[in-house]
Protein backbone atom coordinates (compact mmCIF):
# COMPACT_ATOMS: atom_id res chain seq x y z
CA UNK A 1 -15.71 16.01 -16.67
CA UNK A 2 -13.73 14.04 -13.88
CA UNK A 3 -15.25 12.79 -10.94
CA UNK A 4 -14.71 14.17 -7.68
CA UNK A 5 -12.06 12.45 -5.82
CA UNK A 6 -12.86 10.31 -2.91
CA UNK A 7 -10.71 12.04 0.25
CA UNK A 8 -12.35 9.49 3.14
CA UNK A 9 -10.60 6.52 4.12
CA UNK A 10 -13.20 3.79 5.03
CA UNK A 11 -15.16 4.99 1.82
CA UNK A 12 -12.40 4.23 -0.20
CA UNK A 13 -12.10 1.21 1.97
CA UNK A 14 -15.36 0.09 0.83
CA UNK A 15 -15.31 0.88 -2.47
CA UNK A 16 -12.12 -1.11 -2.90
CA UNK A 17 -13.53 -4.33 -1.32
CA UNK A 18 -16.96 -3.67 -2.87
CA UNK A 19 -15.31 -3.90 -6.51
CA UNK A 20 -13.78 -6.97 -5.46
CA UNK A 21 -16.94 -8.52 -4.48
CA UNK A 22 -18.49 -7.66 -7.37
CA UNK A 23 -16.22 -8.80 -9.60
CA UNK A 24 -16.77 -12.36 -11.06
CA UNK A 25 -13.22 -13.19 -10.64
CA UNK A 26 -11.82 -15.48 -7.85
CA UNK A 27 -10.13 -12.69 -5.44
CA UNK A 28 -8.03 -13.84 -2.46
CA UNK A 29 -9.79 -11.03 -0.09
CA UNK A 30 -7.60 -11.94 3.00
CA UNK A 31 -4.24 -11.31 1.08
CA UNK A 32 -5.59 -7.46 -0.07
CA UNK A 33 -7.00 -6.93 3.54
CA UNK A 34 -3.48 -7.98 5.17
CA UNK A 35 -2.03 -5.57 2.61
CA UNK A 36 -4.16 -2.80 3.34
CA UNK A 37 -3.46 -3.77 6.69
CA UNK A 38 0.63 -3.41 6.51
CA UNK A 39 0.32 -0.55 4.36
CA UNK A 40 -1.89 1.25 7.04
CA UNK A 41 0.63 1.15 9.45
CA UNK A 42 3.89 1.31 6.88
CA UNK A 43 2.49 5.24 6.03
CA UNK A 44 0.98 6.04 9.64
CA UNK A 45 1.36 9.23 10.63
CA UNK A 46 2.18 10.36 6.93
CA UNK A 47 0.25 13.06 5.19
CA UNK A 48 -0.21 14.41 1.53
CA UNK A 49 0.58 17.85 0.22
CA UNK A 50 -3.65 17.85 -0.48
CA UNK A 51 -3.49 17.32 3.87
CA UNK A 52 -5.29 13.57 3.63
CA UNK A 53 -3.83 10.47 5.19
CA UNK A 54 -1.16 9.30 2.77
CA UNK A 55 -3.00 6.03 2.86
CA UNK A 56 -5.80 7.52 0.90
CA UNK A 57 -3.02 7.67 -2.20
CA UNK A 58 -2.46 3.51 -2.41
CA UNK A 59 -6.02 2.97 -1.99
CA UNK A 60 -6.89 4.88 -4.39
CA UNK A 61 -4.32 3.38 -6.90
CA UNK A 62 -5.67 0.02 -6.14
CA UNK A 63 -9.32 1.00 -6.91
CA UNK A 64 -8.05 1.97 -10.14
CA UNK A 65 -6.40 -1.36 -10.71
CA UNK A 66 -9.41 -3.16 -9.23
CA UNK A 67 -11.90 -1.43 -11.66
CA UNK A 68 -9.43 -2.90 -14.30
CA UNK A 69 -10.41 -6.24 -13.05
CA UNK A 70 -6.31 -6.97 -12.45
CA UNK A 71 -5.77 -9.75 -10.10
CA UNK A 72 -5.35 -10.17 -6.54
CA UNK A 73 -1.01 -9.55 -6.49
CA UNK A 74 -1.56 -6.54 -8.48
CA UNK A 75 -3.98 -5.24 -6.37
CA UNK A 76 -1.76 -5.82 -3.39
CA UNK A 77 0.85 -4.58 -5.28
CA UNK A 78 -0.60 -1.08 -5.84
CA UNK A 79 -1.39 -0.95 -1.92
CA UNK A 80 2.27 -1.56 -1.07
CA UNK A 81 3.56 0.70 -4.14
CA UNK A 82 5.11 3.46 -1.74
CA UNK A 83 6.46 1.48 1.00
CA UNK A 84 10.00 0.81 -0.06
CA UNK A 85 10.47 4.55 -1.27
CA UNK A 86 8.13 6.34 1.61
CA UNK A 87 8.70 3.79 4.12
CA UNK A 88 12.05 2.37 4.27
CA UNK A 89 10.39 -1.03 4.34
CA UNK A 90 13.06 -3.79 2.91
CA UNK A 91 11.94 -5.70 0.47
CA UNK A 92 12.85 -9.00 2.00
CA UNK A 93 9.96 -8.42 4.39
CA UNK A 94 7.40 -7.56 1.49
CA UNK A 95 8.52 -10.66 0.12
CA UNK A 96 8.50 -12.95 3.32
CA UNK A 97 4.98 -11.64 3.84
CA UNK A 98 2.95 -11.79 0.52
CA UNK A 99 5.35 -13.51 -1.72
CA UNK A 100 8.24 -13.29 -4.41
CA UNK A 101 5.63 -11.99 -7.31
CA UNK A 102 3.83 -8.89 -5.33
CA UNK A 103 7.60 -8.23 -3.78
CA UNK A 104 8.98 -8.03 -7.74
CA UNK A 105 5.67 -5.88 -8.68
CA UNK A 106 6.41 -3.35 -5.52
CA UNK A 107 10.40 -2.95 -6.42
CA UNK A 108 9.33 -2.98 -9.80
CA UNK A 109 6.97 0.02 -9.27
CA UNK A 110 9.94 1.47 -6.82
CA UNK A 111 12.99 1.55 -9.88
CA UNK A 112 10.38 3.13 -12.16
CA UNK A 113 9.81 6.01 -10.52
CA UNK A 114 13.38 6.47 -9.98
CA UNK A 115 13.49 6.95 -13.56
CA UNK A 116 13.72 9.74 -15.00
CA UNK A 117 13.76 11.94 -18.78
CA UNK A 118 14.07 15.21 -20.10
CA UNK A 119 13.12 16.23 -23.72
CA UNK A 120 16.36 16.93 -25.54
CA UNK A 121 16.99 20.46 -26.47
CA UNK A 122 19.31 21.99 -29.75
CA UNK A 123 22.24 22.34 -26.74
CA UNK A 124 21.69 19.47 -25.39
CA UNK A 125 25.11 18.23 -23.83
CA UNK A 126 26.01 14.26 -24.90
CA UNK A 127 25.72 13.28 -21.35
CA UNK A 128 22.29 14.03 -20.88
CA UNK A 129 21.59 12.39 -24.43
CA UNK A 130 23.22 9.16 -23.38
CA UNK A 131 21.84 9.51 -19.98
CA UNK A 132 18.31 9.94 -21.30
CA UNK A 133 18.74 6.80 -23.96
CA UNK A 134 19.96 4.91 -20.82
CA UNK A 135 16.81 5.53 -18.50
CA UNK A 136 14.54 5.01 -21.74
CA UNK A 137 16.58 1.71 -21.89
CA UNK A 138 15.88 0.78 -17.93
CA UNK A 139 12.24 1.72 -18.75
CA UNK A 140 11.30 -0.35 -21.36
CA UNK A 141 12.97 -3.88 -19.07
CA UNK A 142 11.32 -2.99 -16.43
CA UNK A 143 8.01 -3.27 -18.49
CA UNK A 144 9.51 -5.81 -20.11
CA UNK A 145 9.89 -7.87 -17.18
CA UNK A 146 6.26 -7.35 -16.31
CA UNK A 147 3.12 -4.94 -17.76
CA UNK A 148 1.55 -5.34 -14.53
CA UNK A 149 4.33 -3.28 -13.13
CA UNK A 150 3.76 -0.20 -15.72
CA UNK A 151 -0.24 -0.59 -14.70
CA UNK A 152 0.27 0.08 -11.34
CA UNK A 153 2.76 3.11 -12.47
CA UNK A 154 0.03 4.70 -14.70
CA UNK A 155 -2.57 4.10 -11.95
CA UNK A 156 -0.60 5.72 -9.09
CA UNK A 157 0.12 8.55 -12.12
CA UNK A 158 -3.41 9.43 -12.70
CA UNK A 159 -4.00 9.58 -8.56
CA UNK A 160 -1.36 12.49 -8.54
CA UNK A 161 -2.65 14.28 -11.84
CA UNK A 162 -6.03 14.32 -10.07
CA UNK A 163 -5.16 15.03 -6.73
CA UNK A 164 -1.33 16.70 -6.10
CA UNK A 165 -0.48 18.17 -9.45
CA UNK A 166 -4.05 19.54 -9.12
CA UNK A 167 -2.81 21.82 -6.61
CA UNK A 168 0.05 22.68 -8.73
CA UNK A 169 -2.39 23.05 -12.09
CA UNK A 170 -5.25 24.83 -10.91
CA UNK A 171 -4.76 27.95 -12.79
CA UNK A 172 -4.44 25.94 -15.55
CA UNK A 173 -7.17 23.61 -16.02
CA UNK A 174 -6.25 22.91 -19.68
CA UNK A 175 -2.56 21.52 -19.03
CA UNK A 176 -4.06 19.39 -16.40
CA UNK A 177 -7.04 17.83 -18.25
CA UNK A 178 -4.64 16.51 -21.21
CA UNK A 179 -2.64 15.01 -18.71
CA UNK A 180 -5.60 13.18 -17.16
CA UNK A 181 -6.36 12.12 -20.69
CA UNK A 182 -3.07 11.08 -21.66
CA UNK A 183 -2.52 8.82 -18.60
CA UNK A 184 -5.81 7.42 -18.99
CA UNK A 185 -4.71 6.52 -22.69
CA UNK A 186 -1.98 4.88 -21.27
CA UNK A 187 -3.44 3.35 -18.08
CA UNK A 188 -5.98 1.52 -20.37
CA UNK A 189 -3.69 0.64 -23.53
CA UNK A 190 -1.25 -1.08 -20.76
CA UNK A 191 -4.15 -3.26 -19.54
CA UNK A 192 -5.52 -4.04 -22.72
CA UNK A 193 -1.64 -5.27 -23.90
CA UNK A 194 -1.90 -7.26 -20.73
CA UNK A 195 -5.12 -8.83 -21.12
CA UNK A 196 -4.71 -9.37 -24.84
CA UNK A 197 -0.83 -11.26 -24.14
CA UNK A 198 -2.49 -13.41 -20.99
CA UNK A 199 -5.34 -14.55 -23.66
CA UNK A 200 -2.68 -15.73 -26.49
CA UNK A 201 -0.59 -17.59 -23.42
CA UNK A 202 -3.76 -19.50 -22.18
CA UNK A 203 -4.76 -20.39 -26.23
CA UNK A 204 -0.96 -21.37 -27.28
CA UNK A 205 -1.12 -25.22 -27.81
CA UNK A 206 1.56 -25.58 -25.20
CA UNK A 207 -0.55 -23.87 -22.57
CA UNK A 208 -3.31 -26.07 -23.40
CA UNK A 209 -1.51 -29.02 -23.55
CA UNK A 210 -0.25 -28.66 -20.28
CA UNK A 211 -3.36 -28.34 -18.75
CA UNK A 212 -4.89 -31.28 -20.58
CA UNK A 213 -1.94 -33.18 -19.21
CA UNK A 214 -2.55 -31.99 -15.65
């Protein structure tokens, strides 16, 4: 059964930064608080279709990604998901502010949910085929580029599945739960890829070496 989603703000304020303190990992807790921060007053004023602050959507994403033990610029990340598409924020300020990697995470996140695919049918016209191969194609290099960025995707997936397409799902409680299971597949296969690819890089003799060189 899912758990009941979290709706208040400085709850899911302090369940974010409790996770974080928690966590044995070495978090830089003043970069996520300036996020939360900028993202605060990027989506002020902005409400969801469930009538919550829209803020409640980014920190819920980054809960998700904090629970995954992720590090600190994918955690910012996943606060500052929306703000390019829902803000009109440029990018050169997200970048001037916390950095060339979170900025390429965000805009990362941003060109993957412009993506989009529909299942082929018999009458399919060619267009849509090559279309369709084209997006898969823009897809997969975006991923490519960076797992973390497909992570955050997944994350801010499962906050709609519970929350948004809830609304849209209620009658139909069975469609709903298989997507909550399916994205949760996905959300945890994604970080496992991750974890699993940072492990080989930190064990490949030329990682090592490096380090032993200083």
């Amino acid at each position: 059964m899912a758990k009941e989603v979290q709706t208040n703000t400085e709850t899911l304020k302090q369940t974010l930064f409790d996770l974080i303190s928690q966590c044995q990992k070495q978090y830089q807790r003043s970069v996520i608080e300036t996020a939360l921060t900028f993202a605060e007053a990027a989506h002020k004023g902005q409400m969801r279709k469930t009538n919550e602050p829209y803020i409640n959507h980014p920190l819920r994403t980054a809960i998700t990604i904090a629970e995954l033990k992720m590090d600190t610029q994918t955690i910012t990340a996943s606060l500052l998901h929306d703000t390019i598409e829902d803000c009109d924020i440029p990018p050169k300020i997200i970048e001037e502010k916390f950095g060339n990697e979170v900025c390429e995470l965000v805009k990362g996140v941003t060109n993957l949910g412009k993506i989009k695919y529909r299942v082929p049918r018999e009458n399919t016209e060619k267009k849509q085929i090559t279309e369709n191969a084209e997006n898969i194609r823009n897809m997969f290099l975006a991923i490519a580029q960076d797992v973390r960025v497909a992570i955050i995707k997944l994350a801010d997936r499962l906050d709609n599945v519970l929350t948004i397409e809830g609304i849209v799902m209620k009658n139909n409680i069975d469609t709903r739960q298989k997507r909550l299971r399916s994205t949760r597949r996905s959300l945890i296969g994604s970080a496992y890829i991750l974890l699993r690819q940072d492990w080989r890089m930190r064990h490949s003799p030329m990682y090592i070496q490096k380090n032993i060189n200083g």
